[in-house]
N, C-alpha and C. Protein backbone atom coordinates (compact mmCIF):
# COMPACT_ATOMS: atom_id res chain seq x y z
N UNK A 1 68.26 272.82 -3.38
CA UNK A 1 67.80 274.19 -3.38
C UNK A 1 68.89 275.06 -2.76
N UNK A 2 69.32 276.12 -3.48
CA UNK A 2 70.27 276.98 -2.76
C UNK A 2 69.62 277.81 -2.18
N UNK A 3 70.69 279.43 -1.60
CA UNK A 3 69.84 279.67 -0.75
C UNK A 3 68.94 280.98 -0.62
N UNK A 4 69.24 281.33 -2.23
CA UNK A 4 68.61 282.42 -2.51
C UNK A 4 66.99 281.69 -2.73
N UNK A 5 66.91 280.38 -3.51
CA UNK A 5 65.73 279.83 -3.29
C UNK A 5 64.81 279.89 -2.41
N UNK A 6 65.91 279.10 -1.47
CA UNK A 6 64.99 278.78 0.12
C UNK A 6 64.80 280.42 0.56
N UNK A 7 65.45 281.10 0.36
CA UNK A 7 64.64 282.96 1.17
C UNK A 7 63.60 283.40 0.28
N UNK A 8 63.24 283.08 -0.77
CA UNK A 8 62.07 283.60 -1.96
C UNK A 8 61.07 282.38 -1.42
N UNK A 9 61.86 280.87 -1.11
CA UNK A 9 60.59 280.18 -0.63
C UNK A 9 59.89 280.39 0.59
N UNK A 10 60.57 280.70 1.60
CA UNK A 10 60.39 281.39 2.89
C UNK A 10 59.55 282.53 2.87
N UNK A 11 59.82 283.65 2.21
CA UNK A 11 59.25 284.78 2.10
C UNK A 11 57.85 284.02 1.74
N UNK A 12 57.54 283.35 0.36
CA UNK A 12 56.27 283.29 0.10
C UNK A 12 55.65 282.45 0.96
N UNK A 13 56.30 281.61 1.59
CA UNK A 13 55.59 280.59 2.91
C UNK A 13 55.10 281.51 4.29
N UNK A 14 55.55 282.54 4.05
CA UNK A 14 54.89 283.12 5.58
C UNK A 14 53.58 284.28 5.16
N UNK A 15 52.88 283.61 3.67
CA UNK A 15 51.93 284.19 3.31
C UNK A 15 50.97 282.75 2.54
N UNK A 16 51.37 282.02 1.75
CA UNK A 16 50.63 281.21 1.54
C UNK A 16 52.06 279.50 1.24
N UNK A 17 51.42 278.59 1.56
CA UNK A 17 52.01 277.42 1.53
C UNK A 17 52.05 276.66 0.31
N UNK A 18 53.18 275.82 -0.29
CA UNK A 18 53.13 275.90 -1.82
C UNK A 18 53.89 274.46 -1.30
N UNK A 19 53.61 273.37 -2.45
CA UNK A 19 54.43 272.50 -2.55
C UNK A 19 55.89 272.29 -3.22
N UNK A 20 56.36 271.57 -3.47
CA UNK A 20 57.56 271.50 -3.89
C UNK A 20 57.34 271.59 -5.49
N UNK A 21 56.71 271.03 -5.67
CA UNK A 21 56.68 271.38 -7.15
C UNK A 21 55.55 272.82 -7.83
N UNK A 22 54.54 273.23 -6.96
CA UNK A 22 54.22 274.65 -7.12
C UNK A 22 55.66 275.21 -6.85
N UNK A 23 56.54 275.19 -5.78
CA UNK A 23 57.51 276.48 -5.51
C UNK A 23 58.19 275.69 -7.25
N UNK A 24 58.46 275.26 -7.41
CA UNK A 24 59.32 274.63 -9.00
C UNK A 24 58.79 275.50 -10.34
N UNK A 25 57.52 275.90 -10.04
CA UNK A 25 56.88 276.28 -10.89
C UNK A 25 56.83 277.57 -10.98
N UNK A 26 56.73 278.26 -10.41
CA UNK A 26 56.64 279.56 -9.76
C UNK A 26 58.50 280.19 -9.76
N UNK A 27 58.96 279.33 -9.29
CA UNK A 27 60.37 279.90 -9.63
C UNK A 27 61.01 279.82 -11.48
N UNK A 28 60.57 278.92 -11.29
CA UNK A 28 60.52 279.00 -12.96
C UNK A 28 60.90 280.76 -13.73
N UNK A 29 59.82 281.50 -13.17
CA UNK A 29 59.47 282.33 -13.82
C UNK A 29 60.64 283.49 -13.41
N UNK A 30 61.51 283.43 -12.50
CA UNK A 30 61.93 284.17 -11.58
C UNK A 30 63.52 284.28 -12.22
N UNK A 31 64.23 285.32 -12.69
CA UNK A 31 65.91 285.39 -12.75
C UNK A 31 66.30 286.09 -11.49
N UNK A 32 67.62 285.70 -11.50
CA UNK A 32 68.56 286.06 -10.09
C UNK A 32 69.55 287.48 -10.92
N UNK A 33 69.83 288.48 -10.01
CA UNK A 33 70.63 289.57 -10.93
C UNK A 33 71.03 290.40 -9.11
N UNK A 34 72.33 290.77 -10.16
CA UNK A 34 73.09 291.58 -8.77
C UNK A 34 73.07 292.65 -9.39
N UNK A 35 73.39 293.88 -8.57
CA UNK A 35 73.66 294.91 -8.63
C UNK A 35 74.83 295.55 -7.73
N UNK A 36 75.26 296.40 -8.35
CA UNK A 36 76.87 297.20 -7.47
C UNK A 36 76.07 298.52 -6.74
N UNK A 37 76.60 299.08 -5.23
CA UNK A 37 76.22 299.90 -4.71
C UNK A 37 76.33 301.14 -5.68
N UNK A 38 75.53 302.13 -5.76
CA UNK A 38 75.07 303.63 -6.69
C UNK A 38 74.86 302.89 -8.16
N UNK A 39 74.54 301.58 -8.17
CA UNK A 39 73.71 301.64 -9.45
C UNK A 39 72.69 301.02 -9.45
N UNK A 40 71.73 301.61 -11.09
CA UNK A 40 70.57 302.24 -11.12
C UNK A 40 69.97 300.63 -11.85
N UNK A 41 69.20 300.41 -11.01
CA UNK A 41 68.05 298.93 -11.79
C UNK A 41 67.04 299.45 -12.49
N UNK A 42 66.63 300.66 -11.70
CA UNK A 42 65.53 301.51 -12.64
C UNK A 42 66.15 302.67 -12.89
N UNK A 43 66.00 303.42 -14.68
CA UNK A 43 66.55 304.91 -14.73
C UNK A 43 65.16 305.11 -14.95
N UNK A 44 65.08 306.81 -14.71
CA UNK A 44 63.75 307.38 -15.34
C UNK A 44 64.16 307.76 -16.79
N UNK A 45 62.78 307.29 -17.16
CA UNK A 45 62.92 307.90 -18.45
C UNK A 45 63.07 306.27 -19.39
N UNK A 46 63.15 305.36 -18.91
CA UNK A 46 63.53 304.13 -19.16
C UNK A 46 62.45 302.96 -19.07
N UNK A 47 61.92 301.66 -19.92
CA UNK A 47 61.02 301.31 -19.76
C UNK A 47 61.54 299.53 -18.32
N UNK A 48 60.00 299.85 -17.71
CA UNK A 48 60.35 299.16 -16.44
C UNK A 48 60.32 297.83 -16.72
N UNK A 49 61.02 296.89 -16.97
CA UNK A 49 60.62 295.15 -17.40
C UNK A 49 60.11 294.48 -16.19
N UNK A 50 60.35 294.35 -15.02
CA UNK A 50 60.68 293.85 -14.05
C UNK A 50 59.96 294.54 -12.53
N UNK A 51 59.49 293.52 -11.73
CA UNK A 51 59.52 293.70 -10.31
C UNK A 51 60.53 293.13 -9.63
N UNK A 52 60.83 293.38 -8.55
CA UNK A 52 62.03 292.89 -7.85
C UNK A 52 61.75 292.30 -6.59
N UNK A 53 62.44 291.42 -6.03
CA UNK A 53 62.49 290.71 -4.84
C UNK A 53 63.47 290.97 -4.03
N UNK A 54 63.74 291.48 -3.01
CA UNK A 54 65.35 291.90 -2.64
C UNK A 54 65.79 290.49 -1.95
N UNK A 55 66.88 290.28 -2.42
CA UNK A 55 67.72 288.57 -1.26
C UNK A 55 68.29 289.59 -0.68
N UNK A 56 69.14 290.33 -1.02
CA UNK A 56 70.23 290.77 0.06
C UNK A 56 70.39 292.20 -0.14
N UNK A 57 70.79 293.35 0.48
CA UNK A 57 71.11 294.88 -0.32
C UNK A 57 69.69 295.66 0.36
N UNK A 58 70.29 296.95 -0.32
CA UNK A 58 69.45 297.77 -0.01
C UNK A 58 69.45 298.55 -1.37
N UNK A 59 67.63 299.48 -1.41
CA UNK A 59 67.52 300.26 -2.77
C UNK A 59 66.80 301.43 -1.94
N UNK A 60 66.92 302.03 -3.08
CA UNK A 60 65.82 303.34 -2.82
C UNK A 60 65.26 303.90 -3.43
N UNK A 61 64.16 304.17 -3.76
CA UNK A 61 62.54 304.09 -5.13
C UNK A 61 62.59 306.15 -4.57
N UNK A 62 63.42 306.24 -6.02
CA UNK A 62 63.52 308.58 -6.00
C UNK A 62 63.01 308.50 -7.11
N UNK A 63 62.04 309.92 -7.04
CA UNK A 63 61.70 310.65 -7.86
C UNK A 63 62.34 312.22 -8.05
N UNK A 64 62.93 312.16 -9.07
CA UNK A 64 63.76 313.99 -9.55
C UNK A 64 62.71 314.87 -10.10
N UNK A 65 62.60 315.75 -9.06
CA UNK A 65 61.92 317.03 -9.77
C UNK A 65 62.61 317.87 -10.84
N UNK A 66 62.18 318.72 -11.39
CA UNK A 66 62.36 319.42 -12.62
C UNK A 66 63.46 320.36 -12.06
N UNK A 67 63.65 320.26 -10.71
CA UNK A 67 65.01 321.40 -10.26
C UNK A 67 66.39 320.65 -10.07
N UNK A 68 66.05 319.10 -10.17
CA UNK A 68 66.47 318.25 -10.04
C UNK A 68 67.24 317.79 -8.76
N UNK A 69 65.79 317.66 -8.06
CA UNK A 69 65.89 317.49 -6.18
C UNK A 69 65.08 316.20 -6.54
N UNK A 70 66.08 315.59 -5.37
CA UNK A 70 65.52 313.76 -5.33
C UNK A 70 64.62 314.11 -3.85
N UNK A 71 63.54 313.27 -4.20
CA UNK A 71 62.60 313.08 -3.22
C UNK A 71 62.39 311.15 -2.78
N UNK A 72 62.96 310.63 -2.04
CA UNK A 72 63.16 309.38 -1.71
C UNK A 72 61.35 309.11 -1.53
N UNK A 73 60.74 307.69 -2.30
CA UNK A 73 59.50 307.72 -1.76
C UNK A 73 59.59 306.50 -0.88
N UNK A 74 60.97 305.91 -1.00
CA UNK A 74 61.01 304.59 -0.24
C UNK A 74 62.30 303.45 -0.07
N UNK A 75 62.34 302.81 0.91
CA UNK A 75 63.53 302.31 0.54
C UNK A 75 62.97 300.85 0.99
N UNK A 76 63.87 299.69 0.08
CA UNK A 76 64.05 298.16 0.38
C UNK A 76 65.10 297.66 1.07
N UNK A 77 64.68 296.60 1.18
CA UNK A 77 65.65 295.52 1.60
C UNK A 77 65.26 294.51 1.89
N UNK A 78 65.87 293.62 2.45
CA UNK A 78 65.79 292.28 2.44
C UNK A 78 64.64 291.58 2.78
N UNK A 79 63.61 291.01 1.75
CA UNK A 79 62.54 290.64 2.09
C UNK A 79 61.46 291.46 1.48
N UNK A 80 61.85 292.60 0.83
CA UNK A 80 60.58 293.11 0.21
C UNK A 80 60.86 293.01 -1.36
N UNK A 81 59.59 293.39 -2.33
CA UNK A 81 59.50 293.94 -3.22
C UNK A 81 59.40 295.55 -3.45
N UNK A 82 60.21 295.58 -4.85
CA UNK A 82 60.11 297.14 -5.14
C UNK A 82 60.06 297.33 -6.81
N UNK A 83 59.59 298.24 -7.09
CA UNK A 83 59.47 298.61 -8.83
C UNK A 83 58.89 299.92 -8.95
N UNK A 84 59.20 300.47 -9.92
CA UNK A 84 58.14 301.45 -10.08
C UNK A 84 56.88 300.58 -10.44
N UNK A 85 56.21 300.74 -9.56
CA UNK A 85 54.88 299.86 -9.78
C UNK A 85 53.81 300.41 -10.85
N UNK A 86 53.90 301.78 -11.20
CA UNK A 86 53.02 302.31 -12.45
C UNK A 86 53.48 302.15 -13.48
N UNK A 87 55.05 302.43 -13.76
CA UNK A 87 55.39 301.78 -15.21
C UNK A 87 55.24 300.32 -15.43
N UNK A 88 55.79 300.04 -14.33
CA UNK A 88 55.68 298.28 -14.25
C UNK A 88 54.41 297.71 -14.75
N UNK A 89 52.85 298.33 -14.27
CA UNK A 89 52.05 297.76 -14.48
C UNK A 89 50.93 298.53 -15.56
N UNK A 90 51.19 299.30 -16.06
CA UNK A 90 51.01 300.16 -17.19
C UNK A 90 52.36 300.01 -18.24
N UNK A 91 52.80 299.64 -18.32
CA UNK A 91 53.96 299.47 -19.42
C UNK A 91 54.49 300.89 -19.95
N UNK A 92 55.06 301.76 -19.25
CA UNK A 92 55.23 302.95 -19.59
C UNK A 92 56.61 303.11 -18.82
N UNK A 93 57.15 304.40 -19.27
CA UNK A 93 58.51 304.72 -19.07
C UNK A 93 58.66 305.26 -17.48
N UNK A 94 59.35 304.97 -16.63
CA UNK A 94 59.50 305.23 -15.26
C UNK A 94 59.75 306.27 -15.06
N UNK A 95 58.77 306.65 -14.03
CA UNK A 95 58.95 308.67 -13.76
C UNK A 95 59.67 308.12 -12.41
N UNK A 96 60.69 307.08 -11.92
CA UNK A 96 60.70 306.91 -10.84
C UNK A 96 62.69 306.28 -11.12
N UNK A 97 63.30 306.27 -10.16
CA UNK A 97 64.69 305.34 -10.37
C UNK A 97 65.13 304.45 -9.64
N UNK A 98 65.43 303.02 -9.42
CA UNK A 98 65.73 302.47 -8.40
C UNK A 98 66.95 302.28 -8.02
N UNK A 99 67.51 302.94 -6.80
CA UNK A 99 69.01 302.85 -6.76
C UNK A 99 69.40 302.46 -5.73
N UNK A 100 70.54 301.64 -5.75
CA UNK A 100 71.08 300.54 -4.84
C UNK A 100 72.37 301.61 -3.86
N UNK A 101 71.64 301.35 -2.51
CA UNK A 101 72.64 301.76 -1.36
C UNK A 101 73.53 301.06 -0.98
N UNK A 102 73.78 299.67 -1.13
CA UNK A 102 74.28 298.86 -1.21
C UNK A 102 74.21 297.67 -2.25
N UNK A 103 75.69 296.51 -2.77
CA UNK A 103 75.50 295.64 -3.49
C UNK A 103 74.39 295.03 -2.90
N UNK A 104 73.35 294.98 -4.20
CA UNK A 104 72.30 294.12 -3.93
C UNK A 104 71.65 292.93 -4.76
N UNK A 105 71.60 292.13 -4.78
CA UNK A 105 71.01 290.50 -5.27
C UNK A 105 69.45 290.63 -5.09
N UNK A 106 69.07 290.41 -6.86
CA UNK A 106 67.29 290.50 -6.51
C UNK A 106 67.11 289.19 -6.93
N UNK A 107 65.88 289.27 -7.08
CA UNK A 107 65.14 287.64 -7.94
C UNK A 107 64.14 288.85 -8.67
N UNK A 108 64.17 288.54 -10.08
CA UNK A 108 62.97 289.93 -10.92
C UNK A 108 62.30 289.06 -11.46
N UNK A 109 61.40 289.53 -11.55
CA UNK A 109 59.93 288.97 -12.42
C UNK A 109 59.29 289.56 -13.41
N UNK A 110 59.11 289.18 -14.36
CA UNK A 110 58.51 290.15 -15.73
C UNK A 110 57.14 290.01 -15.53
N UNK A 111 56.38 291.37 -16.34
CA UNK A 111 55.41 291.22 -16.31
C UNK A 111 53.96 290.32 -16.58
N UNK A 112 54.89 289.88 -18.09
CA UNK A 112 54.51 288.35 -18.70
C UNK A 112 54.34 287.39 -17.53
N UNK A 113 55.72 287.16 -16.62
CA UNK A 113 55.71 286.28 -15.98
C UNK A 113 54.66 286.41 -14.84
N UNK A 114 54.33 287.50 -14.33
CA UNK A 114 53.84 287.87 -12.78
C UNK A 114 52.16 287.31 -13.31
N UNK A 115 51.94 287.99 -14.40
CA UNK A 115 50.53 287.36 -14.54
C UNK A 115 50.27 285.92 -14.95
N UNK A 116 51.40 285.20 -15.48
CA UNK A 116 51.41 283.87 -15.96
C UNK A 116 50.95 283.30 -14.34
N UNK A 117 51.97 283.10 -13.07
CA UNK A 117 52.26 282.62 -12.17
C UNK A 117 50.90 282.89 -11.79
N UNK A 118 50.08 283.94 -11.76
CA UNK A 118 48.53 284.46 -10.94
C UNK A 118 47.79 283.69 -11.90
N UNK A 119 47.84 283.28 -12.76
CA UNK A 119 46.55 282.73 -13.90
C UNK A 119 47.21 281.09 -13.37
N UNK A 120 47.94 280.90 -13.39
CA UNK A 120 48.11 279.55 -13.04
C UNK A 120 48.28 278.98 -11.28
N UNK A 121 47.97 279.96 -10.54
CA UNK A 121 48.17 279.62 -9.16
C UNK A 121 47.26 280.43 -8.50
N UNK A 122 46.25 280.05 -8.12
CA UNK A 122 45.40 280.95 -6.89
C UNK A 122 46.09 281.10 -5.59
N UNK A 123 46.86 280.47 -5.21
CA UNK A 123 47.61 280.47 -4.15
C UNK A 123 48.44 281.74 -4.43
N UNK A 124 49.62 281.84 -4.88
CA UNK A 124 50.46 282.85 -5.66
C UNK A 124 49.39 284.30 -5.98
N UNK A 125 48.05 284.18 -6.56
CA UNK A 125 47.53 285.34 -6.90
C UNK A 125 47.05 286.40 -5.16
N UNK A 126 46.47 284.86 -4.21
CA UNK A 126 46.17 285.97 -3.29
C UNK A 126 47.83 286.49 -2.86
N UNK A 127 49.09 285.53 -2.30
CA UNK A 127 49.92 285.83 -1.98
C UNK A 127 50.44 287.31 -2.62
N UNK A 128 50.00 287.40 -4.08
CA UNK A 128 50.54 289.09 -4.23
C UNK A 128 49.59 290.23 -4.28
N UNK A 129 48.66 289.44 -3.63
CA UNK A 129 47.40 290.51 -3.29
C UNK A 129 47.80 290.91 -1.91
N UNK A 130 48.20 290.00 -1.21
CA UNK A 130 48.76 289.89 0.61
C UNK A 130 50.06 291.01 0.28
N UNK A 131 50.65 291.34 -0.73
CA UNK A 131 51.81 291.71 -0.90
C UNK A 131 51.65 293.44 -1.32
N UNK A 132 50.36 293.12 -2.21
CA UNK A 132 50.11 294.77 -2.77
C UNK A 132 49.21 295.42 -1.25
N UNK A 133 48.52 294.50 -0.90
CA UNK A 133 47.75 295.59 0.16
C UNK A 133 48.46 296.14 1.02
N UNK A 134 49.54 295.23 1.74
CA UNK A 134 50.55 295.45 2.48
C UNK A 134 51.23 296.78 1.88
N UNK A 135 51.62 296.66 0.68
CA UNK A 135 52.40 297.60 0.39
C UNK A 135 51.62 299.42 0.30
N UNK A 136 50.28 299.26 0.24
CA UNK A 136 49.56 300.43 0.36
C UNK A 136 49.28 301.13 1.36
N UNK A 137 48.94 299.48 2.14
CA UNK A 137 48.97 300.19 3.48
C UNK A 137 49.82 301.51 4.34
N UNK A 138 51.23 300.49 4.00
CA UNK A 138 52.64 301.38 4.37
C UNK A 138 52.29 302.48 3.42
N UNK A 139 52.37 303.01 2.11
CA UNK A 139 52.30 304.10 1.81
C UNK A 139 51.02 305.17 2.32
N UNK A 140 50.41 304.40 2.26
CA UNK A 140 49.27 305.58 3.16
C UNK A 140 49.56 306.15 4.46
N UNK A 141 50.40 305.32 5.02
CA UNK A 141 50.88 305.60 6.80
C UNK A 141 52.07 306.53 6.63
N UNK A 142 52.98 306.47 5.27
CA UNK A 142 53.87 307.42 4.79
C UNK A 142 53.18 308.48 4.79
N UNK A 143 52.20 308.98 4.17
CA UNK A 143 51.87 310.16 3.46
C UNK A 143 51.18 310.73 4.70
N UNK A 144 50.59 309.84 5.39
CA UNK A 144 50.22 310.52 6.78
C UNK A 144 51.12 310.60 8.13
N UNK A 145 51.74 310.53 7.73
CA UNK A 145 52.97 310.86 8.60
C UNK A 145 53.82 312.06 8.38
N UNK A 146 53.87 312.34 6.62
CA UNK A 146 54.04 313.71 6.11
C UNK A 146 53.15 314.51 6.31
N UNK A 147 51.58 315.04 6.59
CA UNK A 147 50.80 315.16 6.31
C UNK A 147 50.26 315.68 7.90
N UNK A 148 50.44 314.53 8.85
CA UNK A 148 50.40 315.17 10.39
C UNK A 148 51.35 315.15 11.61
N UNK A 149 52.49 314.66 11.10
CA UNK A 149 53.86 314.52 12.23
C UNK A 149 55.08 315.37 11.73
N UNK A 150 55.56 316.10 12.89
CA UNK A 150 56.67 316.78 12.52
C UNK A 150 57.83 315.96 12.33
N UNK A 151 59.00 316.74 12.13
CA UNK A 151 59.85 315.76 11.66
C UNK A 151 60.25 314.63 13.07
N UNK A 152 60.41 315.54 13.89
CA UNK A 152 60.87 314.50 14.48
C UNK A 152 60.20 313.30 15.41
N UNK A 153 58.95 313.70 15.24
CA UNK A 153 58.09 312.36 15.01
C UNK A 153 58.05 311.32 13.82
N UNK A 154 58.58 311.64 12.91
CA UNK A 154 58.83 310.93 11.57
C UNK A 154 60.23 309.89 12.06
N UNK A 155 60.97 310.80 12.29
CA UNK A 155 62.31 310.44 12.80
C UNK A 155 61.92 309.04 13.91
N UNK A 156 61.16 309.09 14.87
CA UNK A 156 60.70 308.20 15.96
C UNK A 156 60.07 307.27 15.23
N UNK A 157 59.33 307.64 14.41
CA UNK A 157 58.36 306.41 14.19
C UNK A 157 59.35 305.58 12.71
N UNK A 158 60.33 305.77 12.32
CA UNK A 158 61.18 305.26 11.46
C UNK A 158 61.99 304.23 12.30
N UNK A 159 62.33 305.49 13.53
CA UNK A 159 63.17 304.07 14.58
C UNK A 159 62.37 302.35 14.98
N UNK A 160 61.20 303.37 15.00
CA UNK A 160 60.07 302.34 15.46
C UNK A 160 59.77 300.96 14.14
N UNK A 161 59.92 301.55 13.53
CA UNK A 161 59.27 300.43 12.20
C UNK A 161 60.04 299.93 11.54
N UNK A 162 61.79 300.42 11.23
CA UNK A 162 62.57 300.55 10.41
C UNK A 162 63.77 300.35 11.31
N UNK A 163 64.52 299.62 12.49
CA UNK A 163 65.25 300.20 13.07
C UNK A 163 66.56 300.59 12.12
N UNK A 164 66.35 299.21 11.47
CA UNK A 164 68.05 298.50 11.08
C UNK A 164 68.59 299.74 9.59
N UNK A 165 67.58 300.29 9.63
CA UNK A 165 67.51 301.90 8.42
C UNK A 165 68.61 302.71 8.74
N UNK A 166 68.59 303.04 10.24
CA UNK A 166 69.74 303.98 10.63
C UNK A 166 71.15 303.71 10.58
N UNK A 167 71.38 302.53 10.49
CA UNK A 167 72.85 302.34 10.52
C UNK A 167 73.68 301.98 9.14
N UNK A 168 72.44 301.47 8.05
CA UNK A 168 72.40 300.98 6.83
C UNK A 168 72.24 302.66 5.73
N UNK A 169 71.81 303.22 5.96
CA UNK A 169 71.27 304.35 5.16
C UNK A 169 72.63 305.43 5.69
N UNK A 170 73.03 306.40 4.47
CA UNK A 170 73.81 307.04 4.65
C UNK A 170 73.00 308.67 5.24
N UNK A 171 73.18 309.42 6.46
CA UNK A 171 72.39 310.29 7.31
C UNK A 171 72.23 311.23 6.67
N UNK A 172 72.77 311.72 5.35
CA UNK A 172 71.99 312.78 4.15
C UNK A 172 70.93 312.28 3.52
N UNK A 173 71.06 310.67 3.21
CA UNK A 173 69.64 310.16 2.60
C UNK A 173 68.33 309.86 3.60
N UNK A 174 68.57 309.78 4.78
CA UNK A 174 68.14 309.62 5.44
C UNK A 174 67.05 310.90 6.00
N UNK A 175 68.21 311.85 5.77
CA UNK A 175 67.66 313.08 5.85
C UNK A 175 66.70 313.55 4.71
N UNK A 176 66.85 313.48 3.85
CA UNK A 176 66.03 313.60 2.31
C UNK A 176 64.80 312.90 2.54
N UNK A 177 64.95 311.65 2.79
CA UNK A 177 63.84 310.75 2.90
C UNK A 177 62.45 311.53 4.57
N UNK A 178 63.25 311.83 5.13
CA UNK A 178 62.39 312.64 5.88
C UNK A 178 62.30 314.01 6.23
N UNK A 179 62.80 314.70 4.82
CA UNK A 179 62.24 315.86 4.81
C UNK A 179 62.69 317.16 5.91
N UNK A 180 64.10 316.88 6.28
CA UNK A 180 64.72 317.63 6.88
C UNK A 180 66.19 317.85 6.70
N UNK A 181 67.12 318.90 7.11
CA UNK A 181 68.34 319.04 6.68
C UNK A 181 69.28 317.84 7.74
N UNK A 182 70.45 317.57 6.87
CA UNK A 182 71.33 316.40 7.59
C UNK A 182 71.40 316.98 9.55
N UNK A 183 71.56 318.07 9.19
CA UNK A 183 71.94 319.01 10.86
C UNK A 183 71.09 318.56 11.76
N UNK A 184 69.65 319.11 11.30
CA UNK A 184 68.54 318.59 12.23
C UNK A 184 68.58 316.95 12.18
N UNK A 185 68.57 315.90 11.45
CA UNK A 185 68.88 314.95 11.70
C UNK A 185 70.04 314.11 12.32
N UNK A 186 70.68 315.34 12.60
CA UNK A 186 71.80 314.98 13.68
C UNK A 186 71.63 315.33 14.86
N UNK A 187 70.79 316.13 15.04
CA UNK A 187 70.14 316.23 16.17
C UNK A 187 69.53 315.50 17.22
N UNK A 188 68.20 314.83 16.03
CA UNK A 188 67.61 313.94 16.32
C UNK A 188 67.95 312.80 16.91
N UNK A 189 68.94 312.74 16.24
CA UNK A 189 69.93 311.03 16.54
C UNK A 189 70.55 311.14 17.84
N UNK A 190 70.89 312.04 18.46
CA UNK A 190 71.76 312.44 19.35
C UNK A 190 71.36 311.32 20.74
């Protein structure tokens, strides 16, 4: 087993326990793909094949308004999943783009595949149930964090949850992502 294996087997072991030949099976379904820093795994406007697994790298899940201002709704890295999850799971064209802040190495999964692996593994189905709630959770704590914290409570509670963000993320995206100008986020940092 190399060792992008063993971190996709790891990841799913600290949610549900799989044997050697379930993880055989389950990887099965799974391709390995790199990406170069500023390019796009997801364009909008483009249909989504794939969820992603991050091994290594960093992304960032923007949406372009019609003035064509990026609004960051999120960023990955090592150890999570990311997709536009509505095209992904509606089969429709991505109102969303996924773009790499750094070279990044995924493991992707097709849609075919994601439901094959859940119809054939109860283990695997709660594990991406453990994976979607998780992931709602965090967005709900996003939107309420827009919703009742100023920025620079946003700013704190990013340090808090996110440290390794600040040194990895370039301090204009950083700034975008929380909704304030680079200045004031230089502030903050101070």
């Amino acid at each position: 087993m190399d060792a992008s294996q063993r971190t996709l087997r790891a990841h799913i072991g600290k949610v549900v326990s799989l044997t050697d030949d379930e993880f055989a099976d389950v990887l099965a379904h799974f391709s390995l793909q790199t990406f170069k820093k500023r390019q796009q795994i997801i364009q909008e406007g483009k249909e989504v094949k794939y969820l992603y697994f991050i091994l290594s790298g960093l992304v960032k899940l923007v949406y372009t308004d019609r003035d064509i201002n990026q609004h960051i709704l999120s960023f990955a890295m090592e150890d999570w999943w990311e997709t536009d999850f509505q095209a992904f799971y509606q089969q429709q064209k991505a109102l969303l783009s996924l773009e790499c802040i750094e070279d990044t190495a995924v493991y992707r999964l097709s849609l075919a595949s994601f439901f094959d692996i859940c119809q054939q593994s109860p283990k695997m189905q709660s594990f991406f149930l453990q994976k979607s709630i998780g992931g709602h959770i965090s967005s709900q704590k996003r939107i309420l964090s827009f919703l009742t914290s100023n920025a620079k409570e946003r700013f704190d509670q990013l340090i808090e949850t996110s440290p390794s963000l600040i040194q990895r993320v370039p301090k204009s995206t950083l700034a975008a992502y929380l909704g304030v100008s680079r200045e004031t986020l230089s502030r903050f940092s101070r």
